[in-house]
C-alpha atoms as a PDB file:
ATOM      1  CA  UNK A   1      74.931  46.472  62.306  1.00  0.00           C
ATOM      2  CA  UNK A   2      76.666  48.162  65.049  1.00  0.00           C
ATOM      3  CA  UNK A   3      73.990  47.909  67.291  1.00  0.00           C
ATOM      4  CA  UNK A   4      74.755  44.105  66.978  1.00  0.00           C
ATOM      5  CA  UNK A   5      77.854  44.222  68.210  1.00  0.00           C
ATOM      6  CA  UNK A   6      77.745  46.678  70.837  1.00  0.00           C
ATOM      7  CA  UNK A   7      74.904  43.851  72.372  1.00  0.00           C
ATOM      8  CA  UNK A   8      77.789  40.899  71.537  1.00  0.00           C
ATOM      9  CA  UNK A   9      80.240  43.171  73.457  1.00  0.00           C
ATOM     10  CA  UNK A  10      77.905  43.562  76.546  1.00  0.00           C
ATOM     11  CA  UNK A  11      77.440  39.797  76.819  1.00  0.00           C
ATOM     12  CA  UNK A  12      81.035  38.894  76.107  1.00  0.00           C
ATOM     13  CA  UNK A  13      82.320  40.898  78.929  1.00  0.00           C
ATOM     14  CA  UNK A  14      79.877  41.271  81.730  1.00  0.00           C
ATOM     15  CA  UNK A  15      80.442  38.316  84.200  1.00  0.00           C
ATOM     16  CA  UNK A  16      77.262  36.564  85.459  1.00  0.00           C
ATOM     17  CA  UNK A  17      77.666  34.221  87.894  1.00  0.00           C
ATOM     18  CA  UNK A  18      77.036  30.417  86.387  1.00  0.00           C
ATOM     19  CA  UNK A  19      74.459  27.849  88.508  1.00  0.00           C
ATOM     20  CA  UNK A  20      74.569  24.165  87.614  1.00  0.00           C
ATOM     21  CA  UNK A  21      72.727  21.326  89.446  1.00  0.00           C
ATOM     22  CA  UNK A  22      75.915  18.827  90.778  1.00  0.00           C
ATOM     23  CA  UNK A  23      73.294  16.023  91.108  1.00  0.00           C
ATOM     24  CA  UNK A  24      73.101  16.260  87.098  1.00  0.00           C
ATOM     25  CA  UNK A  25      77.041  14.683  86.496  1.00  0.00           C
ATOM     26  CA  UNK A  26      76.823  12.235  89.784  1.00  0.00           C
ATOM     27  CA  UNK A  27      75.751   8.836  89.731  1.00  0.00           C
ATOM     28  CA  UNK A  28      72.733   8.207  91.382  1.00  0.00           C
ATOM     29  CA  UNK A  29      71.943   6.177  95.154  1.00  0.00           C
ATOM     30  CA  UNK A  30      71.282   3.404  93.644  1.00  0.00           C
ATOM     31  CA  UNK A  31      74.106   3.615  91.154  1.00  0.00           C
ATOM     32  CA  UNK A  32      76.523   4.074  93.709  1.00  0.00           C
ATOM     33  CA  UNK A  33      75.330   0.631  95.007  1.00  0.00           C
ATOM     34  CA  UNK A  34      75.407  -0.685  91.891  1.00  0.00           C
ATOM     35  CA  UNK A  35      78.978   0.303  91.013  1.00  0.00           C
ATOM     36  CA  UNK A  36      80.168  -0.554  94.440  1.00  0.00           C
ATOM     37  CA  UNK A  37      78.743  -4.124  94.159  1.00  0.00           C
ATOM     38  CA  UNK A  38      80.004  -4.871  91.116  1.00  0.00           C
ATOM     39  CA  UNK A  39      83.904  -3.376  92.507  1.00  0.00           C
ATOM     40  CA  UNK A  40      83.224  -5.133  95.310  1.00  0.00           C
ATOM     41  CA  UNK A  41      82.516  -9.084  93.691  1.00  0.00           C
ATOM     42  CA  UNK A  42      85.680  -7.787  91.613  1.00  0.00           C
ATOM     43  CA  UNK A  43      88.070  -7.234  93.982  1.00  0.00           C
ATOM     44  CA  UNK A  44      87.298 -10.013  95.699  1.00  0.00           C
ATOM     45  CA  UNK A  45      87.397 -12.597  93.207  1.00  0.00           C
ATOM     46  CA  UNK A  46      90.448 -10.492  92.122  1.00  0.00           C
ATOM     47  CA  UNK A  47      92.211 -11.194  95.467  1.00  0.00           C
ATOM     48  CA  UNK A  48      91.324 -14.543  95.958  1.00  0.00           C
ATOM     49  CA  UNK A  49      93.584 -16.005  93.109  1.00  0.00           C
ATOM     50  CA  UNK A  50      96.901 -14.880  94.908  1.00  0.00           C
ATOM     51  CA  UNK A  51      98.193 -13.123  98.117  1.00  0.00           C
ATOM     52  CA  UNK A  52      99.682 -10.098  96.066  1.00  0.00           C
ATOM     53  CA  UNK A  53      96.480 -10.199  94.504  1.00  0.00           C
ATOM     54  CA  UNK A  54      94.740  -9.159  97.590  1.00  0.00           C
ATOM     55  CA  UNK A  55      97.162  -6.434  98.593  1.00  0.00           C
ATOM     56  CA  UNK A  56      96.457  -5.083  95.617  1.00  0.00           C
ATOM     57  CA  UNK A  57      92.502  -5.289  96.136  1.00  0.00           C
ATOM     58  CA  UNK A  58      93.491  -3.628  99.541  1.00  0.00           C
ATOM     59  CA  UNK A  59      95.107  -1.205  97.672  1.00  0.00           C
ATOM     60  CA  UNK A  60      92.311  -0.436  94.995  1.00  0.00           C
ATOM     61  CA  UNK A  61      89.467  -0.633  97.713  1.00  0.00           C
ATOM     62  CA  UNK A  62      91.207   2.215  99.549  1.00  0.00           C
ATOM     63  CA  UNK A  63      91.551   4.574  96.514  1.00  0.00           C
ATOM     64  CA  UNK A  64      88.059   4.265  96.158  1.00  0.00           C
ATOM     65  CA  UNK A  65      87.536   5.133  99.483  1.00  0.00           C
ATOM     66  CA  UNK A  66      89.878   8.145  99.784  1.00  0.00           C
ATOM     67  CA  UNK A  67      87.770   9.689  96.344  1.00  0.00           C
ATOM     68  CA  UNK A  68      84.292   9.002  98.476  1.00  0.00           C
ATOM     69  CA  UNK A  69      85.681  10.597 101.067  1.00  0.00           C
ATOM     70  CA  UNK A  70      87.711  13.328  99.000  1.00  0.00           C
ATOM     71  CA  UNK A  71      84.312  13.855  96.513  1.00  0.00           C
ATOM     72  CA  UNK A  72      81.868  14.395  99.740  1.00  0.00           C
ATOM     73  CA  UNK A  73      84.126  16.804 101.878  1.00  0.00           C
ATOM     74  CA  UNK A  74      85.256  18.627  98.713  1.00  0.00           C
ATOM     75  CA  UNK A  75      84.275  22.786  99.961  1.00  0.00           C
ATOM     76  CA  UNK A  76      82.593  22.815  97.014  1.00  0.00           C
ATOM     77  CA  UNK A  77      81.648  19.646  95.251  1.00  0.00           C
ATOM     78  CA  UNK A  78      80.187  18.418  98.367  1.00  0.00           C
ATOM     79  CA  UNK A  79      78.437  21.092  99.613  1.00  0.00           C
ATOM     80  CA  UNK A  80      76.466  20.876  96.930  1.00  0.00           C
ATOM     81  CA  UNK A  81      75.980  17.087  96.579  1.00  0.00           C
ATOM     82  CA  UNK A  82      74.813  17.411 100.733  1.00  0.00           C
ATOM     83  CA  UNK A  83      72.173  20.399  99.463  1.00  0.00           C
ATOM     84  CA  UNK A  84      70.809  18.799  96.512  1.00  0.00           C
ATOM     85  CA  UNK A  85      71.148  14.886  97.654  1.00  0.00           C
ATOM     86  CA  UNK A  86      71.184  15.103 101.166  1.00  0.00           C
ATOM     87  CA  UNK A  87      72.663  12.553 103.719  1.00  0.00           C
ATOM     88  CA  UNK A  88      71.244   9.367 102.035  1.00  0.00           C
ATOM     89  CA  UNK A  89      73.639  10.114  99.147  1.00  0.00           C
ATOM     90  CA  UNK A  90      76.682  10.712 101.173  1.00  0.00           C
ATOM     91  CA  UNK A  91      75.799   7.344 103.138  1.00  0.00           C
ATOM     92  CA  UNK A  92      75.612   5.717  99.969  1.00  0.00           C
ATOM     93  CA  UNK A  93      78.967   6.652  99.043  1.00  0.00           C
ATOM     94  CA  UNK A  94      80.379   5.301 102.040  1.00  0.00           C
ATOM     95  CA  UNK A  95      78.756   2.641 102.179  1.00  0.00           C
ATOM     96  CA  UNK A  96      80.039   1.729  98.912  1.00  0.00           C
ATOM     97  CA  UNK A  97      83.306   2.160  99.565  1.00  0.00           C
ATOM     98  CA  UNK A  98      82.916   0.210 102.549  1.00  0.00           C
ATOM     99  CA  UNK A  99      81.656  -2.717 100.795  1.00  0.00           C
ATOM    100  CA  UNK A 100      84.577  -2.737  98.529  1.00  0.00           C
ATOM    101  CA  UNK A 101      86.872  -2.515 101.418  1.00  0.00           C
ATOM    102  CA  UNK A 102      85.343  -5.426 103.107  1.00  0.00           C
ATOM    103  CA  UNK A 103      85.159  -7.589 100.371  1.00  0.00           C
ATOM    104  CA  UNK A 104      89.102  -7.115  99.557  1.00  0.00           C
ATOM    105  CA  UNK A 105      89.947  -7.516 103.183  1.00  0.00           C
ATOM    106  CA  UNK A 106      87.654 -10.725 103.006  1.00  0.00           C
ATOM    107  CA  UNK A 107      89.587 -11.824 100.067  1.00  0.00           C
ATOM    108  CA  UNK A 108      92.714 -11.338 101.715  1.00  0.00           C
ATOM    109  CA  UNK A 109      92.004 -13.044 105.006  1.00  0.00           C
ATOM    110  CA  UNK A 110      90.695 -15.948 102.557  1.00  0.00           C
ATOM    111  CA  UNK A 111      93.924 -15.792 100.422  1.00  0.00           C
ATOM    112  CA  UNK A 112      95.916 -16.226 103.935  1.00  0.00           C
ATOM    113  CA  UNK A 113      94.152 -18.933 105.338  1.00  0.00           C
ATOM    114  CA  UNK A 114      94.011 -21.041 101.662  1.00  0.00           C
ATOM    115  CA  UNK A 115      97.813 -20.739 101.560  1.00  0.00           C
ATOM    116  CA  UNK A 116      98.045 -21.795 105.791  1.00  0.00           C
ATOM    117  CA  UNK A 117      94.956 -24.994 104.888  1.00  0.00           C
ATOM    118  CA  UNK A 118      97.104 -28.161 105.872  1.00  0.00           C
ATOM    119  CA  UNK A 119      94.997 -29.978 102.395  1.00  0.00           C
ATOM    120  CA  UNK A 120      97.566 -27.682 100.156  1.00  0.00           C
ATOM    121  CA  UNK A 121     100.210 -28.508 102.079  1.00  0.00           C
ATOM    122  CA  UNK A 122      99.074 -32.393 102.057  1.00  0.00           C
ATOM    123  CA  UNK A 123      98.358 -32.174  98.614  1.00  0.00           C
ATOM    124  CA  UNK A 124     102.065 -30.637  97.647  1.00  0.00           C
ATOM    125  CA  UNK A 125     104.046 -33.446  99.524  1.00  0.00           C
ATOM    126  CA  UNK A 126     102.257 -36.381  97.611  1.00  0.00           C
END
């Protein structure tokens, strides 16, 4: 019985180092494209319907961006997401991001010019 819990003892307190796969609890390439389509159509139907709207898609678009960014230069994280994944993965992220900031900033420069159009204005004065 002792002999048990000598062994329990030895495992409890000798430190082994611990290995896990990153790739395992990332989305995939093509779920990164996926997600950041989806954001994307979002945000820009999101900041179409007002002005504030789209500062606020701004706003959102560039969170997103700063965690791509943040996730892939991480000392740790993304060393290992660059070993396992390689550059196609941390293009993918970017490009993701990217998409959502270009939709939002396509959703704002259409929210500006639909509140310049001269047939809103026409249609308000009748």
């Amino acid at each position: 019985m002792h002999r048990h819990y000598s062994i329990a003892l030895v495992m409890f307190t000798a430190s082994f180092p611990a290995f896990a796969e990153v790739s395992d609890k990332m989305p995939s390439i093509p779920q990164l494209w996926l997600q950041g389509g989806v954001l994307a159509a979002l945000l820009f139907g999101f900041g179409r319907l007002r002005l504030w709207t789209a500062g606020l898609a701004i706003i959102l678009a560039c969170f997103l961006a700063v965690g791509s960014y943040d996730m892939v230069n991480d000392e740790h994280v993304g060393r290992a997401i660059r070993v396992e994944q390689g550059m196609p993965y941390v293009a993918a992220a970017y490009g993701s991001a990217a998409l959502c900031l270009f939709a939002a900033a396509a959703a704002a420069i259409g929210a500006v010019r639909s509140r310049r159009s001269p047939t809103r204005t026409a249609r308000k004065g009748e």
